[in-house]
C-alpha atoms as a PDB file:
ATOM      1  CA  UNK A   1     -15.102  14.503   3.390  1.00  0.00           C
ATOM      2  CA  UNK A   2     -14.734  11.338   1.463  1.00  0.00           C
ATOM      3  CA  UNK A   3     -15.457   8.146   4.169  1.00  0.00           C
ATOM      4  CA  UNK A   4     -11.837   6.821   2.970  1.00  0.00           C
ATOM      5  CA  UNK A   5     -10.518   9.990   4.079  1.00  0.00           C
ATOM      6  CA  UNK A   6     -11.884  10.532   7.400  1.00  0.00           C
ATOM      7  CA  UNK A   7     -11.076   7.021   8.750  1.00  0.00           C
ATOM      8  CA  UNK A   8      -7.594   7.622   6.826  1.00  0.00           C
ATOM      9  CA  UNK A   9      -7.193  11.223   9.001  1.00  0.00           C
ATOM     10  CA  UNK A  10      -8.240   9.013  12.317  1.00  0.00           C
ATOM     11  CA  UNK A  11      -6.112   6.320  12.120  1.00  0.00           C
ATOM     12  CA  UNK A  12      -2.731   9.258  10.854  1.00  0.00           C
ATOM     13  CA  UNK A  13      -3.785  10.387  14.673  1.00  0.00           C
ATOM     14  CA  UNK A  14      -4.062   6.913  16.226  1.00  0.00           C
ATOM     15  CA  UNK A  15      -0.875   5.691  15.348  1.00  0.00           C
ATOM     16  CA  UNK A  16       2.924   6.141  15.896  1.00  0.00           C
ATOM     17  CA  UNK A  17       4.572   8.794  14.769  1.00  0.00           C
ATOM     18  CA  UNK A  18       6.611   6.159  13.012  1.00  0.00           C
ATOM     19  CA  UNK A  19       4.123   3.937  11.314  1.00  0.00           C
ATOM     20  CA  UNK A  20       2.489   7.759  10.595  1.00  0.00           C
ATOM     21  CA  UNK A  21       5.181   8.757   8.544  1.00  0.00           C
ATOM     22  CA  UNK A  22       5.614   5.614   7.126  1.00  0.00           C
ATOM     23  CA  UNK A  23       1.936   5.589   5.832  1.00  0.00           C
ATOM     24  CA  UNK A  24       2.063   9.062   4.511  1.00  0.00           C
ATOM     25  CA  UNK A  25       4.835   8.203   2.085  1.00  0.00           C
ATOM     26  CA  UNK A  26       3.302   5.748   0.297  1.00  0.00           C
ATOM     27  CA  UNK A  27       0.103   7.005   0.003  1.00  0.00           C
ATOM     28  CA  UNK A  28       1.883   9.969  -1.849  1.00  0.00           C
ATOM     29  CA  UNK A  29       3.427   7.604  -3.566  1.00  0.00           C
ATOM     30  CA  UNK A  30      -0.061   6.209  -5.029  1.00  0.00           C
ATOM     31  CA  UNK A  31      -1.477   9.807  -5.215  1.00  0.00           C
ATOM     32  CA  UNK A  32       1.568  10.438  -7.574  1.00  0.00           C
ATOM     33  CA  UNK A  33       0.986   7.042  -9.779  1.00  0.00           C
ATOM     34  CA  UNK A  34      -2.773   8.012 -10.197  1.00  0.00           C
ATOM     35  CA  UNK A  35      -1.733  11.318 -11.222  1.00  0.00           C
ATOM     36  CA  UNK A  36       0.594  10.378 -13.774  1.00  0.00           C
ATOM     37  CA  UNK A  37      -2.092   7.604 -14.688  1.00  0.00           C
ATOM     38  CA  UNK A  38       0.409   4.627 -14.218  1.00  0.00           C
ATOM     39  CA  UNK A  39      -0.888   2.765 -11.335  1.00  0.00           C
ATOM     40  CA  UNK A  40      -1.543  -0.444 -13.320  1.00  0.00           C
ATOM     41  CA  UNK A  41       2.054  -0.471 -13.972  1.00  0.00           C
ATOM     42  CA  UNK A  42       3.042  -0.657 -10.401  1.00  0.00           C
ATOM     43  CA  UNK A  43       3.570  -3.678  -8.897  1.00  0.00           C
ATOM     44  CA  UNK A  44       0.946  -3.815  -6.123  1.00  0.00           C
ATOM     45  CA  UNK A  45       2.160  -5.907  -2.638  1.00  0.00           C
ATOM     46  CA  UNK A  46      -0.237  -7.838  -2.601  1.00  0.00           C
ATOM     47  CA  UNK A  47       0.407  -9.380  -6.271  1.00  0.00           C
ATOM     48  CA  UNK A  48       4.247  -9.312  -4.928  1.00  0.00           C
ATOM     49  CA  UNK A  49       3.043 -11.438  -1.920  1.00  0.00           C
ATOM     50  CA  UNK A  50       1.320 -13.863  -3.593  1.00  0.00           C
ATOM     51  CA  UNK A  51       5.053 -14.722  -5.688  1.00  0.00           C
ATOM     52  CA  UNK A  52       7.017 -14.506  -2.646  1.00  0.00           C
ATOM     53  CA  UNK A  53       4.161 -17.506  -1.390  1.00  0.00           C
ATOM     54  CA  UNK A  54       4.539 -19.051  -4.401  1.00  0.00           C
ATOM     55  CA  UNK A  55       8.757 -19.099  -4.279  1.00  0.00           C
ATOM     56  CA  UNK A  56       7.957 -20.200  -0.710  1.00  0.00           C
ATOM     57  CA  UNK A  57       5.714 -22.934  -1.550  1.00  0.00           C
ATOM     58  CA  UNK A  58       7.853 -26.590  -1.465  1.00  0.00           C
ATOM     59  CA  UNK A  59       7.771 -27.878  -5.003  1.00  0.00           C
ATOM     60  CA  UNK A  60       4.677 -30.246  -5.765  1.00  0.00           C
ATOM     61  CA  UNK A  61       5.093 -33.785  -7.565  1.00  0.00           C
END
């Protein structure tokens, strides 16, 4: 098994159910982008982060 997917099959058991489920949805979510081949087009949280900093940010003069 892949090292990704053993640490991701340890940490399914560690955690809450909650925060379990939670986790399982999106990473179907990303194993259906890659299928379809379209993961460039979505937005990635990280890159979404980094604008909701930037709105944060107070205006520089």
């Amino acid at each position: 098994m892949d090292a990704l997917a053993e640490k991701l099959d340890a940490r399914l058991r560690e955690w809450k159910p909650e925060t379990a489920a939670e986790a399982r949805e999106r990473i179907t979510e990303v194993i259906e982008l890659a299928d379809h081949d379209v993961l460039d087009v979505a937005r990635s949280r990280s890159a979404e982060q980094e604008v909701l900093d930037l709105l944060d940010e107070p205006p520089t003069r």
